[in-house]
PDB file of N, CA and C in Angstrom:
ATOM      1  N   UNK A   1      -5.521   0.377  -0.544  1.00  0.00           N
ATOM      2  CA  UNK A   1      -5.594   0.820  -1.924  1.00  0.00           C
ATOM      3  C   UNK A   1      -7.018   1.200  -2.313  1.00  0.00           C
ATOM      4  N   UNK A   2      -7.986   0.327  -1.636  1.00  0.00           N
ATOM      5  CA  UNK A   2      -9.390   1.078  -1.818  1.00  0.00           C
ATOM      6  C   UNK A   2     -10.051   2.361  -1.284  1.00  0.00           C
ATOM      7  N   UNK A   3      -8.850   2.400  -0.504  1.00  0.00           N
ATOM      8  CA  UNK A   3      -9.195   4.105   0.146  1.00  0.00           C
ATOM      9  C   UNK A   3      -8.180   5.129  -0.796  1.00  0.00           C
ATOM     10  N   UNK A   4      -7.115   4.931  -0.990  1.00  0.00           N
ATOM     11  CA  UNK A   4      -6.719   5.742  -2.204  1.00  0.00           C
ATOM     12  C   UNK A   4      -7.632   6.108  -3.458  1.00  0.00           C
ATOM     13  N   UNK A   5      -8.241   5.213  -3.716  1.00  0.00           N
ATOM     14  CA  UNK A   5      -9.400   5.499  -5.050  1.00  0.00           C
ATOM     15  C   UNK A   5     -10.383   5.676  -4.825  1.00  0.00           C
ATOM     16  N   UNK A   6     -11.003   5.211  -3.137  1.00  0.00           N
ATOM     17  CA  UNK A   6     -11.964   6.049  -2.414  1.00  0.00           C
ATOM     18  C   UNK A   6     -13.463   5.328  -3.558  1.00  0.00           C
ATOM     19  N   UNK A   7     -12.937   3.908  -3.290  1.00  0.00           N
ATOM     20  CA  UNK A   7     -13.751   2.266  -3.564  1.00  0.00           C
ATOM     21  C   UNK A   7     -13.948   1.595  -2.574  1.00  0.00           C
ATOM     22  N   UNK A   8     -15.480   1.173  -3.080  1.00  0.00           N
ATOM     23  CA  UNK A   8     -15.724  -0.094  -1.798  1.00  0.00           C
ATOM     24  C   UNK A   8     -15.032  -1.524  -2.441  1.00  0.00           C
ATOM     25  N   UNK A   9     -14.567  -2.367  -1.572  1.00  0.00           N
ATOM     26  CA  UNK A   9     -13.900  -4.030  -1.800  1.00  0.00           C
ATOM     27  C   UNK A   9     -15.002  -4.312  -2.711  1.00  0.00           C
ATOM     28  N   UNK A  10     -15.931  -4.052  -3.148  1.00  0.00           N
ATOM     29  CA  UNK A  10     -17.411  -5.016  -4.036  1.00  0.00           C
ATOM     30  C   UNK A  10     -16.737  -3.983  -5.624  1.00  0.00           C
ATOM     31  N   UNK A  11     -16.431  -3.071  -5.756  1.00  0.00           N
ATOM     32  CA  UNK A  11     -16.260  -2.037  -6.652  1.00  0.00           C
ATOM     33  C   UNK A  11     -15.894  -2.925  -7.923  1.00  0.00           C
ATOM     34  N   UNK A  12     -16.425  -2.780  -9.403  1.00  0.00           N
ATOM     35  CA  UNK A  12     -16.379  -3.862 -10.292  1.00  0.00           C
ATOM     36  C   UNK A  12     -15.142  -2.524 -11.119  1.00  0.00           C
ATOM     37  N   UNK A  13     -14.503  -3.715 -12.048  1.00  0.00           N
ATOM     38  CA  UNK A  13     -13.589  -2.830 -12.776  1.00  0.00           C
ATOM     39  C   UNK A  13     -14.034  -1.362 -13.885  1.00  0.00           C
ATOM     40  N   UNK A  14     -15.092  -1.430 -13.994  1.00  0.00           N
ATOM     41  CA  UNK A  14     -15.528  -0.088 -14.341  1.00  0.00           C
ATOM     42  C   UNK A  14     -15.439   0.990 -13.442  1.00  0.00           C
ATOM     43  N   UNK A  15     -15.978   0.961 -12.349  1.00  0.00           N
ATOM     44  CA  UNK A  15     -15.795   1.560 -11.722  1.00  0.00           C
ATOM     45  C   UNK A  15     -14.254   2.216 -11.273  1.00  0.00           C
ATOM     46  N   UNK A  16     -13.527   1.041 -10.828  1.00  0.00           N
ATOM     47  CA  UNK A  16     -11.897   1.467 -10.648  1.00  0.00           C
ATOM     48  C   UNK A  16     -11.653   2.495 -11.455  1.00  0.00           C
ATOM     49  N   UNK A  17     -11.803   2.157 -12.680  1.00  0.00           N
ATOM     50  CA  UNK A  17     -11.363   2.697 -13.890  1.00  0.00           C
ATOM     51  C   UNK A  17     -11.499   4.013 -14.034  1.00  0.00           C
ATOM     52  N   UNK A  18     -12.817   4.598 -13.822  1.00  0.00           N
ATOM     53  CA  UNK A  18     -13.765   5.961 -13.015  1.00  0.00           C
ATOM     54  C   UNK A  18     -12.877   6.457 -12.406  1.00  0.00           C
ATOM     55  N   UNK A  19     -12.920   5.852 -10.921  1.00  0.00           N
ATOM     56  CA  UNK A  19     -12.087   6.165  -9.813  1.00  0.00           C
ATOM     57  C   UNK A  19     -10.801   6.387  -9.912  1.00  0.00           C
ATOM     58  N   UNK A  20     -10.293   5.460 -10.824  1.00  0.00           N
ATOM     59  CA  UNK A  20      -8.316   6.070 -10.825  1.00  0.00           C
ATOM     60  C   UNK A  20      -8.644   7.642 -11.960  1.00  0.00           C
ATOM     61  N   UNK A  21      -9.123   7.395 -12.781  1.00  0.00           N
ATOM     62  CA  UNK A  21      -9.256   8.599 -13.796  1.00  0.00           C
ATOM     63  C   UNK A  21      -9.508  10.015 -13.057  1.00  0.00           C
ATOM     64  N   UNK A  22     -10.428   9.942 -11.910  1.00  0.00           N
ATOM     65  CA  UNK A  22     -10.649  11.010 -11.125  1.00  0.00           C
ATOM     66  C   UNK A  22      -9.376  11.272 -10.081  1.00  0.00           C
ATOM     67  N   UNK A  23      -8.760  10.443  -9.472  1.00  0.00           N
ATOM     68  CA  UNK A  23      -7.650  10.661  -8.600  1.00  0.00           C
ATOM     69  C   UNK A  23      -6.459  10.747  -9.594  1.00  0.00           C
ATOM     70  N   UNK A  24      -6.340  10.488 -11.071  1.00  0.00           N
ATOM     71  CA  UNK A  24      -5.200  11.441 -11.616  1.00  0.00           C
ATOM     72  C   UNK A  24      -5.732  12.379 -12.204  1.00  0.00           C
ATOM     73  N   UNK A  25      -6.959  12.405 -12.626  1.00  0.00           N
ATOM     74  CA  UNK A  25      -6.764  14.229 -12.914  1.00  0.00           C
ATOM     75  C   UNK A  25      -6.806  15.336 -11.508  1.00  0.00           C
ATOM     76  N   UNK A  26      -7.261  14.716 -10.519  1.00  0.00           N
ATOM     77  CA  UNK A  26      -6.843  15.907  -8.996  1.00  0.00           C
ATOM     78  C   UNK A  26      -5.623  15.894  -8.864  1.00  0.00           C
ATOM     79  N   UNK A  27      -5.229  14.991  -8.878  1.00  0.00           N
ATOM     80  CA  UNK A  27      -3.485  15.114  -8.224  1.00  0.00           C
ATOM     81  C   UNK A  27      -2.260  14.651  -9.179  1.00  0.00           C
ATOM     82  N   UNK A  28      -2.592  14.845 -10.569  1.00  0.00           N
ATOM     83  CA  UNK A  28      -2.007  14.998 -11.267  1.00  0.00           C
ATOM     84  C   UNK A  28      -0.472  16.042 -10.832  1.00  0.00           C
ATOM     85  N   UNK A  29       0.590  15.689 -11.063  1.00  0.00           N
ATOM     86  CA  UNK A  29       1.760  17.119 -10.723  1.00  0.00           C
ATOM     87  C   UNK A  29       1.756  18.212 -11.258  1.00  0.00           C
ATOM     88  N   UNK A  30       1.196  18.187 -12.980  1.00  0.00           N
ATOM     89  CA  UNK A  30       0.736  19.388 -13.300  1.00  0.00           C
ATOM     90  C   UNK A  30      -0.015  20.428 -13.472  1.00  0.00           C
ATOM     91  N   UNK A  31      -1.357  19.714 -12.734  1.00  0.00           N
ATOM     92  CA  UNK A  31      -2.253  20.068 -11.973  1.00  0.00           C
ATOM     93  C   UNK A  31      -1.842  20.801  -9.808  1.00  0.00           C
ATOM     94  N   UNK A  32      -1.507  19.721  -9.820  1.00  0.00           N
ATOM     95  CA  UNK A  32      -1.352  19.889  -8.572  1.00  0.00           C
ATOM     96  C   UNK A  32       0.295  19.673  -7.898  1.00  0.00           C
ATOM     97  N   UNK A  33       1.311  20.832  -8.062  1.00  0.00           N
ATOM     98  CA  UNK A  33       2.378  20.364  -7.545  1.00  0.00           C
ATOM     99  C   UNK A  33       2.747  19.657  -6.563  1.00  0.00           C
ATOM    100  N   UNK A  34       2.366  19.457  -5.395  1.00  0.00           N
ATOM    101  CA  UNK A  34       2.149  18.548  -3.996  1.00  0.00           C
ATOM    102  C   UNK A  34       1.527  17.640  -4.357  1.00  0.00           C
ATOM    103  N   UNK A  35       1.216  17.357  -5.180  1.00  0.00           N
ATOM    104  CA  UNK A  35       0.207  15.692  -5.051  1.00  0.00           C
ATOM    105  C   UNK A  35       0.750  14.485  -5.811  1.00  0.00           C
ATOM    106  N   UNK A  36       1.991  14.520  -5.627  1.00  0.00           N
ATOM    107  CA  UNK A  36       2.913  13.988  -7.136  1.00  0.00           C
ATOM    108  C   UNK A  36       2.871  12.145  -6.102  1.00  0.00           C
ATOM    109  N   UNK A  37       2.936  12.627  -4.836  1.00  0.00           N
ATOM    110  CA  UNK A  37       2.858  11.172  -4.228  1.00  0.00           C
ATOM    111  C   UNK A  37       1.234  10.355  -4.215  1.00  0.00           C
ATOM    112  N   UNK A  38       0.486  10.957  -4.189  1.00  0.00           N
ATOM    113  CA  UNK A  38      -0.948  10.561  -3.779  1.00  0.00           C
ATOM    114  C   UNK A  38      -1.040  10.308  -5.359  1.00  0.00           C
ATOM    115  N   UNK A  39      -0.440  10.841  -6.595  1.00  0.00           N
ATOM    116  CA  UNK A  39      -0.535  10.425  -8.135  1.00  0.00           C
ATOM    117  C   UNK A  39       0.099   9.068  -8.070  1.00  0.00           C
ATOM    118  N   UNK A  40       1.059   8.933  -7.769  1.00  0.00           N
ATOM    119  CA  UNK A  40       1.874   7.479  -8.018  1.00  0.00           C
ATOM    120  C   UNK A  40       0.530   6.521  -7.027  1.00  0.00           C
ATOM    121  N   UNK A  41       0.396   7.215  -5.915  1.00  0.00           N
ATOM    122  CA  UNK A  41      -0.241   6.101  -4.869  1.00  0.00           C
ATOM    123  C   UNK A  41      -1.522   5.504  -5.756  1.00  0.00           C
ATOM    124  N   UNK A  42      -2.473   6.690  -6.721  1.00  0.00           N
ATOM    125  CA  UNK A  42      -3.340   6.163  -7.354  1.00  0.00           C
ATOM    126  C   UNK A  42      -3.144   5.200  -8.553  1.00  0.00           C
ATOM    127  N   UNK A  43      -1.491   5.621  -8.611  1.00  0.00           N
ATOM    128  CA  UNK A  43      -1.339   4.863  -9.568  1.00  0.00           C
ATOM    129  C   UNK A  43      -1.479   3.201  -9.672  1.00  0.00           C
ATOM    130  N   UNK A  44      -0.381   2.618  -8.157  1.00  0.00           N
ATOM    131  CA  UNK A  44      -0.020   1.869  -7.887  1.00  0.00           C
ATOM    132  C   UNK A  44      -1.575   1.290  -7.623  1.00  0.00           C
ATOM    133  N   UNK A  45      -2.596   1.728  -6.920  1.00  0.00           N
ATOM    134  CA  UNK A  45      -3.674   1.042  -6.296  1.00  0.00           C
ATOM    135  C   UNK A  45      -4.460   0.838  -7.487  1.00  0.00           C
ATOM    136  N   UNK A  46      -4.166   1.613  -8.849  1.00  0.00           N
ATOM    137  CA  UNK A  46      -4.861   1.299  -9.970  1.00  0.00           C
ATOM    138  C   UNK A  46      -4.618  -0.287 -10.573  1.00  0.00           C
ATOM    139  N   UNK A  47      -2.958   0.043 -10.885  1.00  0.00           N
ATOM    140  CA  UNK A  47      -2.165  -0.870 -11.255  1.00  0.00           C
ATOM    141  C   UNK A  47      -3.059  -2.792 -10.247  1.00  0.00           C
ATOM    142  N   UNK A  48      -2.916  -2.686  -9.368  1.00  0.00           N
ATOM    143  CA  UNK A  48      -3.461  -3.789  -8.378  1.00  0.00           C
ATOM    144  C   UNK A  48      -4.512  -3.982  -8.777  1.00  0.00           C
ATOM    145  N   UNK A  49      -5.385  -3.026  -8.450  1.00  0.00           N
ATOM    146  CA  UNK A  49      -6.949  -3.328  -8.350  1.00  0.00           C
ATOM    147  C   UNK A  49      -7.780  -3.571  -9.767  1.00  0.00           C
ATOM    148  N   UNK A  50      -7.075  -3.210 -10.578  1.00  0.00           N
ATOM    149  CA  UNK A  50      -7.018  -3.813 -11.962  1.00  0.00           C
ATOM    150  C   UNK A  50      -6.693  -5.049 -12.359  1.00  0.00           C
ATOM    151  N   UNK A  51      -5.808  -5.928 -12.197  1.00  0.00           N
ATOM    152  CA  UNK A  51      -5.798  -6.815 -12.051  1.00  0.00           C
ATOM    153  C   UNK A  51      -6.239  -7.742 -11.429  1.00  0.00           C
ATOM    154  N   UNK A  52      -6.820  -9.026 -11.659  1.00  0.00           N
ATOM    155  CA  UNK A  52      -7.817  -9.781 -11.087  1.00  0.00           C
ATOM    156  C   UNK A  52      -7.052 -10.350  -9.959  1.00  0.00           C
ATOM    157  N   UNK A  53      -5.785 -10.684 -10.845  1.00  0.00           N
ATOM    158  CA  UNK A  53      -4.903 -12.010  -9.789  1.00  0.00           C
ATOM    159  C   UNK A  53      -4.328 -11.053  -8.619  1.00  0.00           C
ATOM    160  N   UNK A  54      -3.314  -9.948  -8.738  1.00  0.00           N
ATOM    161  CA  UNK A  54      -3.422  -9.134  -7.700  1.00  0.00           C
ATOM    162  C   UNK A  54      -3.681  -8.538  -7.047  1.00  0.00           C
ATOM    163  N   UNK A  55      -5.276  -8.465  -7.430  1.00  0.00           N
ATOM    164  CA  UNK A  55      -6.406  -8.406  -6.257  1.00  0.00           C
ATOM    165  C   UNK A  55      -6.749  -9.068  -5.391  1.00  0.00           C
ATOM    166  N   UNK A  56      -6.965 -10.577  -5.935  1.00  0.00           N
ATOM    167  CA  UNK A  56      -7.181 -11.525  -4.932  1.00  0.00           C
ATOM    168  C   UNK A  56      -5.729 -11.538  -4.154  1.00  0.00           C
ATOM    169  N   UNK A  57      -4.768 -11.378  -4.642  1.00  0.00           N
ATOM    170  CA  UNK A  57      -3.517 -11.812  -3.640  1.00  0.00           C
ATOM    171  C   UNK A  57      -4.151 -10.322  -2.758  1.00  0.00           C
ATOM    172  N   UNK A  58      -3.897  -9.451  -3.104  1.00  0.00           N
ATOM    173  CA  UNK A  58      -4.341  -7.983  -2.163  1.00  0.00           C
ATOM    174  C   UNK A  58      -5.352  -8.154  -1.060  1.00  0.00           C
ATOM    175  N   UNK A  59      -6.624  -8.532  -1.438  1.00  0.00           N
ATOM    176  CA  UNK A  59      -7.682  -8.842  -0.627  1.00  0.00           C
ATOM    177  C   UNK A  59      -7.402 -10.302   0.502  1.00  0.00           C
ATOM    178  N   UNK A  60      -6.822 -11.096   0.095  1.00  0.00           N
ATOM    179  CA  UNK A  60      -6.707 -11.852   0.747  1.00  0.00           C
ATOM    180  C   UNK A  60      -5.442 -11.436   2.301  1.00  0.00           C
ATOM    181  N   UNK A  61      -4.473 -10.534   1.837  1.00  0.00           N
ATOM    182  CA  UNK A  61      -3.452  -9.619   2.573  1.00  0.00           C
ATOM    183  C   UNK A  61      -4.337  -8.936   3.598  1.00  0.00           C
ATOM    184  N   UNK A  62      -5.300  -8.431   3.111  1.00  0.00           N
ATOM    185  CA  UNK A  62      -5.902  -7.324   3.869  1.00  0.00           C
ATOM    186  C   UNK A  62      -6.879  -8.529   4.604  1.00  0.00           C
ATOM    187  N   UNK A  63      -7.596  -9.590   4.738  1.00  0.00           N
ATOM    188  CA  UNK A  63      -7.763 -10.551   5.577  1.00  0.00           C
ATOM    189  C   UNK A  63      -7.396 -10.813   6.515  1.00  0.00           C
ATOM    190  N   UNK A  64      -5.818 -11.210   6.229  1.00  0.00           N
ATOM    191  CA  UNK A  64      -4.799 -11.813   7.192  1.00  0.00           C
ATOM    192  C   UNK A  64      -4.812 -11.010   8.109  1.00  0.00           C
ATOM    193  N   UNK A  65      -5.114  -9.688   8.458  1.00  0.00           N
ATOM    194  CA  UNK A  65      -5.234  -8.910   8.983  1.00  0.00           C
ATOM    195  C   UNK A  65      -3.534  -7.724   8.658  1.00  0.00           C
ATOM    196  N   UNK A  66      -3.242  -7.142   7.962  1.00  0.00           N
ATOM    197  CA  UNK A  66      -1.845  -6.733   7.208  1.00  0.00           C
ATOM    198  C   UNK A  66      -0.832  -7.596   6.504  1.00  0.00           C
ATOM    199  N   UNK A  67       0.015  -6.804   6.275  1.00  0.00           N
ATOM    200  CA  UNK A  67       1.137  -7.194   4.886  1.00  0.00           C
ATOM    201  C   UNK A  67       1.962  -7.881   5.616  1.00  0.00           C
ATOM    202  N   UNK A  68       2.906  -8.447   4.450  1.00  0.00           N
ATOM    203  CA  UNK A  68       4.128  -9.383   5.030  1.00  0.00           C
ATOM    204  C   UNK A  68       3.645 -10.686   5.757  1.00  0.00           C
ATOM    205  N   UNK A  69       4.469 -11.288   6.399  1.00  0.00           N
ATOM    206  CA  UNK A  69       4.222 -12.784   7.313  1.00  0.00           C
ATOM    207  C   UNK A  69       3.488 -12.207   8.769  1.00  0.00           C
ATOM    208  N   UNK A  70       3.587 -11.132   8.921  1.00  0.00           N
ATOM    209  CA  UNK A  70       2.737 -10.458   9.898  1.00  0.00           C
ATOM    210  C   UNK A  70       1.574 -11.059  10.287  1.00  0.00           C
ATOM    211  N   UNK A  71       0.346 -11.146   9.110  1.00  0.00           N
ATOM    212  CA  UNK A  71      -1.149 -11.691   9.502  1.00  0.00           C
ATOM    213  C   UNK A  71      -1.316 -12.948   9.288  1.00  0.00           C
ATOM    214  N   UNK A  72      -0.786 -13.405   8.807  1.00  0.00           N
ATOM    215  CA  UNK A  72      -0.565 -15.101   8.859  1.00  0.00           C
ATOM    216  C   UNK A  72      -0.024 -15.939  10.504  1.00  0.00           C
ATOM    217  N   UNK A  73       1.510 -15.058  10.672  1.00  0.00           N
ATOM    218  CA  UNK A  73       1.718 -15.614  11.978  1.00  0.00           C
ATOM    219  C   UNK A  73       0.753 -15.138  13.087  1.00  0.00           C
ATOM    220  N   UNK A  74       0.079 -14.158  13.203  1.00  0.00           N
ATOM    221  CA  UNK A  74      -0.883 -13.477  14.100  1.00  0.00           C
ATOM    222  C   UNK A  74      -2.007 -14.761  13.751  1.00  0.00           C
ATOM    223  N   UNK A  75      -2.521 -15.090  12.976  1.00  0.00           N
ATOM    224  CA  UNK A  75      -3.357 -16.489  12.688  1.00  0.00           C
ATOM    225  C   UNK A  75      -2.861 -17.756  13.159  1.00  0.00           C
ATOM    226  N   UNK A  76      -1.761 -17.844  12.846  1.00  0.00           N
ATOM    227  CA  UNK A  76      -0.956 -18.923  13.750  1.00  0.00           C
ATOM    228  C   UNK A  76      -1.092 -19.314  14.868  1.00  0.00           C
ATOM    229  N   UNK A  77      -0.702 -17.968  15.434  1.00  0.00           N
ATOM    230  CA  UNK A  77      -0.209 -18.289  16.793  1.00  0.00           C
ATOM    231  C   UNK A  77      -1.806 -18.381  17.579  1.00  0.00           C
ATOM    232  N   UNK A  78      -2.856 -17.659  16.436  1.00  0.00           N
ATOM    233  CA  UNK A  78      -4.176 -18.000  17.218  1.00  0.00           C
ATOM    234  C   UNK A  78      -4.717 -19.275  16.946  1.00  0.00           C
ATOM    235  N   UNK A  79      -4.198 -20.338  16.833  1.00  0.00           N
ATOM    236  CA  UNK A  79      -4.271 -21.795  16.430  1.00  0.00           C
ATOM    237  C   UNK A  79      -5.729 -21.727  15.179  1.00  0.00           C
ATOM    238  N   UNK A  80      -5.684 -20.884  14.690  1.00  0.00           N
ATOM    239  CA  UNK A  80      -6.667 -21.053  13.455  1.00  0.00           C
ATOM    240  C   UNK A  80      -7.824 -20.989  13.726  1.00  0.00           C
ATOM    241  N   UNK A  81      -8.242 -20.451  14.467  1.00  0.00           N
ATOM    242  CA  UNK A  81      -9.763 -21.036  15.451  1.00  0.00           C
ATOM    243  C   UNK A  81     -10.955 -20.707  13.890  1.00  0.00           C
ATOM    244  N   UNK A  82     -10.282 -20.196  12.789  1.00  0.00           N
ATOM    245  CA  UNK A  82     -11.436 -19.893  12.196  1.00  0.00           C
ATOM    246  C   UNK A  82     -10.889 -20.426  10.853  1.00  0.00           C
ATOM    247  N   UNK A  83     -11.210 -20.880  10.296  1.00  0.00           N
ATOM    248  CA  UNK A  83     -10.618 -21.775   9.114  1.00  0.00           C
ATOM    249  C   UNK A  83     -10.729 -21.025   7.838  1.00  0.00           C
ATOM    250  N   UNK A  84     -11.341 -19.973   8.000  1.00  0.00           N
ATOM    251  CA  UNK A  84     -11.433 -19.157   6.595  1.00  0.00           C
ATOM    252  C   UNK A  84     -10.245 -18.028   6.609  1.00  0.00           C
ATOM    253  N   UNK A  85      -8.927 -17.754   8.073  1.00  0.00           N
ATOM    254  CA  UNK A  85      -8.388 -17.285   8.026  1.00  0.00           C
ATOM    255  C   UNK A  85      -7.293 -18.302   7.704  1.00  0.00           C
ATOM    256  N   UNK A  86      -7.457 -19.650   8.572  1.00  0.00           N
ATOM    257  CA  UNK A  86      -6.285 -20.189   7.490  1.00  0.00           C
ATOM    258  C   UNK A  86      -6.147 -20.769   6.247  1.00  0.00           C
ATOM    259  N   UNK A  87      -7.327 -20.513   5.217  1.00  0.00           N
ATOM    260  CA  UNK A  87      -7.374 -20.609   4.053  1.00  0.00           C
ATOM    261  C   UNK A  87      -6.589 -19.356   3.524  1.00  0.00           C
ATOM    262  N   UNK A  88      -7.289 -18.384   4.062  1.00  0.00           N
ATOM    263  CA  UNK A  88      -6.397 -17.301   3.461  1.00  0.00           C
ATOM    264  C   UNK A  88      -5.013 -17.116   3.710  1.00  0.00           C
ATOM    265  N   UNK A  89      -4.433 -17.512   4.619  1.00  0.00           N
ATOM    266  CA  UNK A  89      -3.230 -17.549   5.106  1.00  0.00           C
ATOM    267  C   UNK A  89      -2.612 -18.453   3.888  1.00  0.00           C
ATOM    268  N   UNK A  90      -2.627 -19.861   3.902  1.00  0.00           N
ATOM    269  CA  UNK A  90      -2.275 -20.037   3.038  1.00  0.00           C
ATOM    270  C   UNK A  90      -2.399 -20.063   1.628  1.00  0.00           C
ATOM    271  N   UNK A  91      -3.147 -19.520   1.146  1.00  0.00           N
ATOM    272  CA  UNK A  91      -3.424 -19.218  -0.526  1.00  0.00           C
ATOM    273  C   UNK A  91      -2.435 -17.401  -0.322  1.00  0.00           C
ATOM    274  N   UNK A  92      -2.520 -16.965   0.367  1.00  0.00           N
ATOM    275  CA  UNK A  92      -1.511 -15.778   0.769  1.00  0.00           C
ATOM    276  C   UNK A  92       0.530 -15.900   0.699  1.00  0.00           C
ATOM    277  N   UNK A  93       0.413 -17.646   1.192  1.00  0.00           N
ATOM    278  CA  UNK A  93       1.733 -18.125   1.558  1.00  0.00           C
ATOM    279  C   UNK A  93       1.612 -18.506  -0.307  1.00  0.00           C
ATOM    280  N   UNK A  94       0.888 -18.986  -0.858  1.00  0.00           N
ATOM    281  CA  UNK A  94       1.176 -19.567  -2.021  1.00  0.00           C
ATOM    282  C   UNK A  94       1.670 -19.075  -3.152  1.00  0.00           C
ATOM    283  N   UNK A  95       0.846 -17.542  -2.989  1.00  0.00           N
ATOM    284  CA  UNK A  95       0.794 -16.434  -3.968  1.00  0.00           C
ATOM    285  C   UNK A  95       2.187 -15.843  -3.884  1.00  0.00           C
ATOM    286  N   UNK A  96       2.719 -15.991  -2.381  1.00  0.00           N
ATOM    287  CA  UNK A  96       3.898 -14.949  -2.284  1.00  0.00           C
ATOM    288  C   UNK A  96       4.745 -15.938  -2.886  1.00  0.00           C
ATOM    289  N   UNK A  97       5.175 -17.184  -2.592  1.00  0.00           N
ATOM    290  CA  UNK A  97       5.932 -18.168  -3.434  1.00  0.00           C
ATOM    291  C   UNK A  97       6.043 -17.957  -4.951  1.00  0.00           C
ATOM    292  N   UNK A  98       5.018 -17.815  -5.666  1.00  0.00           N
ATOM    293  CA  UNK A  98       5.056 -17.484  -6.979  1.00  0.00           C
ATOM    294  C   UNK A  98       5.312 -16.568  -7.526  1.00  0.00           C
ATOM    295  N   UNK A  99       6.804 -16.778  -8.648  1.00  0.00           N
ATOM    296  CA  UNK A  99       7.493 -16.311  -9.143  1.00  0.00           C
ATOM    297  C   UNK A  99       8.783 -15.937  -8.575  1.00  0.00           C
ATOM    298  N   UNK A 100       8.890 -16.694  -7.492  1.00  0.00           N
ATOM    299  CA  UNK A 100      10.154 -16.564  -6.478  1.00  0.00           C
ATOM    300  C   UNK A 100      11.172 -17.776  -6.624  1.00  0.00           C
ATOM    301  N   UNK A 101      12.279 -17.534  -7.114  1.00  0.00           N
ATOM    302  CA  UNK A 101      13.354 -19.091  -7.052  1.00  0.00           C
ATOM    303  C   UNK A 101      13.358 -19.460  -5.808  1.00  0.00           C
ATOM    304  N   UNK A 102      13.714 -20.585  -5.176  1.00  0.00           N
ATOM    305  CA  UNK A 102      13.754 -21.269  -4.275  1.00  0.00           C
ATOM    306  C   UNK A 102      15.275 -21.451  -4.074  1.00  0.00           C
ATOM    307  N   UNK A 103      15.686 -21.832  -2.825  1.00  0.00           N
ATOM    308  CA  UNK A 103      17.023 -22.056  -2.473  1.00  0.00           C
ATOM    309  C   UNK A 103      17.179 -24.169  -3.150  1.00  0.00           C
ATOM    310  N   UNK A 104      16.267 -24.552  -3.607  1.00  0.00           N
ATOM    311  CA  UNK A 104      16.639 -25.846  -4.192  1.00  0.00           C
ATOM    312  C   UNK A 104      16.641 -25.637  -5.768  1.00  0.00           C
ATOM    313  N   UNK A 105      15.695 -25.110  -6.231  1.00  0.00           N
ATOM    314  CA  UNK A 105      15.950 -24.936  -7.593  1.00  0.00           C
ATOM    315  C   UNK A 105      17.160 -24.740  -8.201  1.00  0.00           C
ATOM    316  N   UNK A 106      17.718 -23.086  -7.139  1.00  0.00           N
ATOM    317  CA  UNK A 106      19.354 -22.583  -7.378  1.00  0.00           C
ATOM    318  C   UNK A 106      20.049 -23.754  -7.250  1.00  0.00           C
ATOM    319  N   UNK A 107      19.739 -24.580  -6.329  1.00  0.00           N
ATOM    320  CA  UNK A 107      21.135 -25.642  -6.402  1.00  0.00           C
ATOM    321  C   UNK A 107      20.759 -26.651  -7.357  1.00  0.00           C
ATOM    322  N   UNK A 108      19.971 -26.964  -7.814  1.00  0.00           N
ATOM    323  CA  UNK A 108      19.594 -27.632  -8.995  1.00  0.00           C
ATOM    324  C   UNK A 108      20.094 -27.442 -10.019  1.00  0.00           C
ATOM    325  N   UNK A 109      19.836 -26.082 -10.167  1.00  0.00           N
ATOM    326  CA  UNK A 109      20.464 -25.529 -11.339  1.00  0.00           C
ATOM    327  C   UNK A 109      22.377 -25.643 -11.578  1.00  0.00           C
ATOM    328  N   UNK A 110      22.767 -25.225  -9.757  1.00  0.00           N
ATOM    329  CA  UNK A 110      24.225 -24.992 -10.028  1.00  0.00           C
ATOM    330  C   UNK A 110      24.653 -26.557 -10.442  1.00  0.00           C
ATOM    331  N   UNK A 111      24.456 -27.823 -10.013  1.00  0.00           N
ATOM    332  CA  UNK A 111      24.859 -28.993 -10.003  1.00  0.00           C
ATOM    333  C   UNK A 111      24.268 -28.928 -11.426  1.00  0.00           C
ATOM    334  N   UNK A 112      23.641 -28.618 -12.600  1.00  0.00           N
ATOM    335  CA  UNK A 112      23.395 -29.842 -13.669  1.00  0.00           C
ATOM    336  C   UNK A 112      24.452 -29.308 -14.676  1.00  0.00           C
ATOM    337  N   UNK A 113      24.684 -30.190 -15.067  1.00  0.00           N
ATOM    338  CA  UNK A 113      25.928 -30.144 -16.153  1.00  0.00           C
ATOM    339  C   UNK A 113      25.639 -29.040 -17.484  1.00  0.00           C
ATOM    340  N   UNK A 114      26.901 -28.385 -17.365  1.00  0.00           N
ATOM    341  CA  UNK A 114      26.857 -27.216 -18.586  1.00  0.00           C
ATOM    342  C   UNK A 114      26.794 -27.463 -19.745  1.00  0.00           C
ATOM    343  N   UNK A 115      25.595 -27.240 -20.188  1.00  0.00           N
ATOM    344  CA  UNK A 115      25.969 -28.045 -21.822  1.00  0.00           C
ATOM    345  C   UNK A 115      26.391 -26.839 -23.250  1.00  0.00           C
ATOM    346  N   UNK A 116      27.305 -27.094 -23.553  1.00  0.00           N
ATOM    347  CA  UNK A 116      28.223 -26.689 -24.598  1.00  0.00           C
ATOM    348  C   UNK A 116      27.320 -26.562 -25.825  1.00  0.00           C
TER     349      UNK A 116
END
């Protein structure tokens, strides 16, 4: 996403702000009919990199070495030899948990009595 806005990882939110403003007025669709994907893409990397908390979840992704359970188990299976990857690994595992129901909660929920 920092290469979509064509930002360094240090880039403070002013800057972003700069940077997405310039990648939608180039590739705006009514500007630029073909660029309607690289518009959403600035969008989306705006959307993130704007935000503090889904930055750090972002940056910490791009650590693990890629997305999904991918760079975590690749850390795994390298028995951790470096402890700042399995910090990130798990503050990565933590972040993805949040805002996700759990398969105990659901049954928590189905067992408590309906109240009228």
């Amino acid at each position: 996403m920092y290469e979509v806005l064509a930002v360094e990882e240090t880039t403070g939110p002013k800057e972003i702000k700069a940077a997405y403003r310039r990648a939608t007025r180039r590739w705006h669709p009514d500007e630029c009919p073909s660029g309607a994907d690289r518009f959403m893409a600035a969008r989306e990397a705006y959307e993130v990199l704007s935000n503090p908390e889904r930055r750090r979840g972002y940056d910490i992704q791009l650590r693990c070495g890629g997305f999904g359970n991918a760079g975590y188990r690749a850390a795994w299976r390298a028995g951790f030899a470096d402890w700042e990857a399995q910090l990130a690994g798990l503050q990565w595992r933590a972040a993805e948990r949040r805002g996700r129901e759990t398969w105990v909660s659901r049954m928590r929920r189905a067992a408590a009595p309906q109240s009228m």
